[in-house]
Protein backbone atom coordinates (compact mmCIF):
# COMPACT_ATOMS: atom_id res chain seq x y z
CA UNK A 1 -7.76 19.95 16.77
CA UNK A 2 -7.23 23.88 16.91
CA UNK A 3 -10.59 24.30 16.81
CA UNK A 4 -11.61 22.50 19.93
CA UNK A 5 -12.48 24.41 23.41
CA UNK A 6 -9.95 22.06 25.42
CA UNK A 7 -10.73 24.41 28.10
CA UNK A 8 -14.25 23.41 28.84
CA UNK A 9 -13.76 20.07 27.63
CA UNK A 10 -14.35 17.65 30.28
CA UNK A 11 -14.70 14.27 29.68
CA UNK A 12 -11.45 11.71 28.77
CA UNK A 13 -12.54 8.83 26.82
CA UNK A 14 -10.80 7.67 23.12
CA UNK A 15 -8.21 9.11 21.43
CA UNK A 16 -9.87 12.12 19.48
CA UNK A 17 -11.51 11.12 15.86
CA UNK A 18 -8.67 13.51 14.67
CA UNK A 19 -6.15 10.88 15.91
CA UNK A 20 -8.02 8.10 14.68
CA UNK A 21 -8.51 10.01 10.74
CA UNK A 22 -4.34 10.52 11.31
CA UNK A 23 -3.74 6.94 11.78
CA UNK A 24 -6.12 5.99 8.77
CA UNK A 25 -4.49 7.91 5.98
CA UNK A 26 -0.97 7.37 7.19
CA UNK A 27 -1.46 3.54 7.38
CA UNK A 28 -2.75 3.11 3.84
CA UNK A 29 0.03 5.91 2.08
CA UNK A 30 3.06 4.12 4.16
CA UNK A 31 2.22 0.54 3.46
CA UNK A 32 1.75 1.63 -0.49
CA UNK A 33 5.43 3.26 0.13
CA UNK A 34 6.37 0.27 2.07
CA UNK A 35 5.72 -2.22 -1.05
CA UNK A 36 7.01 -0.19 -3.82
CA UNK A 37 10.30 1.34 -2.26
CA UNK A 38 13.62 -0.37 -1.40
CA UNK A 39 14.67 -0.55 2.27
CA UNK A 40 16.61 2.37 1.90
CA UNK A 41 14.17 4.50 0.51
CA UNK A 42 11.53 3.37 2.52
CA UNK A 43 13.94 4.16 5.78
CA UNK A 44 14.39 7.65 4.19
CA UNK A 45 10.64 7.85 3.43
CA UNK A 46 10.35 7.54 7.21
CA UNK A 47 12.78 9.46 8.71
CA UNK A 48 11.61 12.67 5.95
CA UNK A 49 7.61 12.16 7.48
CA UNK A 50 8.64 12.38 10.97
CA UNK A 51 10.73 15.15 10.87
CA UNK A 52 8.02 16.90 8.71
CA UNK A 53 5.03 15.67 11.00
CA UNK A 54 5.90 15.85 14.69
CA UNK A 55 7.15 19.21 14.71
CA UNK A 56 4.03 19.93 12.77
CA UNK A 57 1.74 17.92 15.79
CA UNK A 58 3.67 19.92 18.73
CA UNK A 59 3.11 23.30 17.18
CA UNK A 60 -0.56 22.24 16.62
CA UNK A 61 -0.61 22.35 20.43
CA UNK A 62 0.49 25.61 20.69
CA UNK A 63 -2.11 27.20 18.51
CA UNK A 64 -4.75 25.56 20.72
CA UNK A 65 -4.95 29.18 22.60
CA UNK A 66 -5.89 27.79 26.31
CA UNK A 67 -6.06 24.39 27.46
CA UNK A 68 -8.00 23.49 30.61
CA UNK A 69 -7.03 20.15 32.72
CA UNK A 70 -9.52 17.92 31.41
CA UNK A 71 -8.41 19.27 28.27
CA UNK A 72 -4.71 18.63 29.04
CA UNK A 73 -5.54 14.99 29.82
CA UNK A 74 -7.55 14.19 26.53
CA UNK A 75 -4.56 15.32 24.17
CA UNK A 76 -1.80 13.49 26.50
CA UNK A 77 -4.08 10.28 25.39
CA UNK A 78 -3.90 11.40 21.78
CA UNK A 79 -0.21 12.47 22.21
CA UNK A 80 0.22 8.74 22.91
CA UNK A 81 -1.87 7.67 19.65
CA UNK A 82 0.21 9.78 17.93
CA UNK A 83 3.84 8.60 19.56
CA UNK A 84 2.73 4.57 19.08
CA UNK A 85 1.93 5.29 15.36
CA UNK A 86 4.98 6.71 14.71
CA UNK A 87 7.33 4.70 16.89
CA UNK A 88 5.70 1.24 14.34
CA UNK A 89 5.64 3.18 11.09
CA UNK A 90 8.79 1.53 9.82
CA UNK A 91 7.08 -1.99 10.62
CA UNK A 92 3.75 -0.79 9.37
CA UNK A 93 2.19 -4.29 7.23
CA UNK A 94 4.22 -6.80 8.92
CA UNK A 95 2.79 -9.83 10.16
CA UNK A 96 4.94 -9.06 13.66
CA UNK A 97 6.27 -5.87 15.16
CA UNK A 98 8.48 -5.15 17.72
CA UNK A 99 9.26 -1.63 19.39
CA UNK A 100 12.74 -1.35 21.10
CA UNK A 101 11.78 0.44 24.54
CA UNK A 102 15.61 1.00 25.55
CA UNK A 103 16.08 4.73 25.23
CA UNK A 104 19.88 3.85 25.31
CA UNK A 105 19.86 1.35 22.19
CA UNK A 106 17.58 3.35 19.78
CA UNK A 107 18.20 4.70 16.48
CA UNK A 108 18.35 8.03 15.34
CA UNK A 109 14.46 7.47 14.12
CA UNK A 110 13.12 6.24 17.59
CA UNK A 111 15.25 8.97 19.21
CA UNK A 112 13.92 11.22 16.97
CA UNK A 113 10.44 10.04 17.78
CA UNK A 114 11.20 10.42 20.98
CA UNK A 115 12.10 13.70 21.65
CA UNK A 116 9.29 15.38 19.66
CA UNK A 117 6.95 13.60 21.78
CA UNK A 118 8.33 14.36 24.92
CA UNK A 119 8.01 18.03 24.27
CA UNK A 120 4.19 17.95 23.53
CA UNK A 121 3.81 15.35 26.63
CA UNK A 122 5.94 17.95 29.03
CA UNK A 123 4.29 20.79 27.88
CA UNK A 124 1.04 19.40 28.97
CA UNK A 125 1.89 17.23 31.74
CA UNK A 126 2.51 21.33 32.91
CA UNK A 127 -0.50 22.97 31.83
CA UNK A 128 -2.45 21.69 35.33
CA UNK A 129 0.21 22.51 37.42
CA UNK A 130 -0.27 25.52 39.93
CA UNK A 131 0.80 29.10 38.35
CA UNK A 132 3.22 30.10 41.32
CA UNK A 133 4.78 26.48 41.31
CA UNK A 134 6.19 26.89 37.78
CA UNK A 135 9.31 28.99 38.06
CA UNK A 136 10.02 25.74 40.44
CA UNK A 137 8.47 23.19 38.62
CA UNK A 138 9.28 23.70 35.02
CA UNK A 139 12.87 23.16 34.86
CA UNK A 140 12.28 19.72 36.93
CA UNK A 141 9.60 18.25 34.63
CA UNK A 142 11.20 19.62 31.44
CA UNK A 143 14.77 19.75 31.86
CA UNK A 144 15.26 20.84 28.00
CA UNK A 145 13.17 23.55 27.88
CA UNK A 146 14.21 26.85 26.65
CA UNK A 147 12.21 30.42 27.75
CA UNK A 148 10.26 29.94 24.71
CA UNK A 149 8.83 27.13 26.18
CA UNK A 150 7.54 28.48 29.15
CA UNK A 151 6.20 31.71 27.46
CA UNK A 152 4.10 29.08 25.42
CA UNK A 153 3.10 26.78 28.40
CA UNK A 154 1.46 30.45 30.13
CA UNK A 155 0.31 31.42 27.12
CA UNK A 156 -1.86 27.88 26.93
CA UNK A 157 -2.70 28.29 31.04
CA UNK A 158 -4.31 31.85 30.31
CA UNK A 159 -1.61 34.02 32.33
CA UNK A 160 -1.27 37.68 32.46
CA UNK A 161 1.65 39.12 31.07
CA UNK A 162 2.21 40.09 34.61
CA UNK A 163 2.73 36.62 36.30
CA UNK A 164 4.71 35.60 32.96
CA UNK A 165 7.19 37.82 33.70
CA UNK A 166 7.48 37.06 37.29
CA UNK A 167 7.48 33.44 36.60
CA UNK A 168 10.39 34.28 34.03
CA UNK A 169 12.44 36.05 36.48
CA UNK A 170 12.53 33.11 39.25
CA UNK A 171 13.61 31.05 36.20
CA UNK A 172 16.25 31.47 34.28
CA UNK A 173 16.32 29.73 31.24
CA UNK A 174 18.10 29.51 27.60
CA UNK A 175 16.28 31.60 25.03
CA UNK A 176 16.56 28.41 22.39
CA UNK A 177 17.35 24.99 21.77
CA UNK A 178 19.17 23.04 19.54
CA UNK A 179 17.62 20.89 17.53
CA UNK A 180 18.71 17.45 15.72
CA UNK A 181 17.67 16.58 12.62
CA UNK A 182 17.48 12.70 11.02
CA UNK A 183 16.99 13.01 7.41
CA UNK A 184 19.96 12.62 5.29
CA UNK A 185 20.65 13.71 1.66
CA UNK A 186 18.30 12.67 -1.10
CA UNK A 187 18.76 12.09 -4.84
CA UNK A 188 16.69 13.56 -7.28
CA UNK A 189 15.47 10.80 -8.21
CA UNK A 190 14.36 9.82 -4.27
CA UNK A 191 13.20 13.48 -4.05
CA UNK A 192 10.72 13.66 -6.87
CA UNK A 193 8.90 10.58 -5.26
CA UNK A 194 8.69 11.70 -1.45
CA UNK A 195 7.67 15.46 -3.29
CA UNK A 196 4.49 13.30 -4.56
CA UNK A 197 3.87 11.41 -1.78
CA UNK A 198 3.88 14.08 0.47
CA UNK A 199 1.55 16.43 -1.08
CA UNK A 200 -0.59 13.56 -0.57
CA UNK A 201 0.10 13.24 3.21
CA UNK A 202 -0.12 17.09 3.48
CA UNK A 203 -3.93 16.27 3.78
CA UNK A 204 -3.22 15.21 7.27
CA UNK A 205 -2.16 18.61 8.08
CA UNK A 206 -5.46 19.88 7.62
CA UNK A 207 -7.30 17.63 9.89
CA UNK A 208 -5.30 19.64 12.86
CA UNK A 209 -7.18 22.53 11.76
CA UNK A 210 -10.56 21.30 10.92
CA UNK A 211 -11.13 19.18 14.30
């Protein structure tokens, strides 16, 4: 993924092979979780990947250097791959799935989900957008973005640290955000297993740096 030019990319077709090799090796470790764990576990099992992974997938983004528009447009679609694996992972192996849509109604997983997503989708729903429309445009698009934010999004357009700071000074933004974790306190006993099982899954990690 890192290692992509996604600023002379230019075609938007499938989600990237990266997405695809993702999808593979999660679906085979979670459904082997799925059938050997109690609900509980398994729910824990969950909640601990995604709060590992998605943070993991958005700061993949960041180390991309400069992303062009076509470029922009190819990793929304695999953002998407990405959001619709892990918004089924708890259903992974059933015969029917259902995803619950109302923001207002979902768990702490879904929500979770959610707003990890939404920062890699905002961040380069903005990378097209116009340099001198930003200081304008940014807080509209991405309501909960912090300074940081920004300073990453012109970082990943190419800008000078000249228009940075001008963009900075027409807006005004917290320094940080808070964040909201979902994983809840684990026994030794649960913590042992998910220690195994994710040095396993670490070996999706590297496919962000190898494609």
């Amino acid at each position: 993924m890192v290692k992509i030019n996604w600023v002379t990319h230019s075609d938007v077709g499938d989600q990237s092979m990266y997405v695809h090799d993702i999808c593979m090796i999660c679906e085979s470790i979670v459904i082997l979780c799925k059938s050997i764990l109690s609900s509980d576990y398994f729910g824990s099992f969950c909640n601990s990947f995604a709060t590992m992974f998605l943070p993991l997938f958005v700061s993949s983004i960041h180390r991309c250097k400069r992303i062009g528009e076509m470029g922009a447009q190819q990793l929304l679609l695999d953002t998407h791959g990405i959001k619709t694996l892990f918004l089924g992972l708890r259903e992974m192996g059933d015969s029917a799935t259902s995803t619950n849509t109302n923001p207002t109604r979902r768990d702490p997983y879904l929500k979770r989900v959610d707003e990890e997503i939404k920062k890699a989708e905002s961040l380069l729903k903005l990378v097209s957008y116009p340099s001198d429309r930003l200081a304008q445009t940014f807080p509209v698009l991405w309501p909960e973005g912090t300074q940081d934010d920004l300073r990453a999004l012109m970082a990943l357009k190419g800008m000078k640290a000249t228009e940075q700071n001008a963009v900075l000074n027409n807006a005004p933004l917290s320094s940080s955000s808070s964040k909201n974790g979902i994983t809840k306190s684990l026994n030794p006993g649960k913590n042992k297993f998910f220690s195994n099982t994710f040095k396993t899954l670490e070996s999706t990690k590297n496919l962000f740096s190898r494609r």
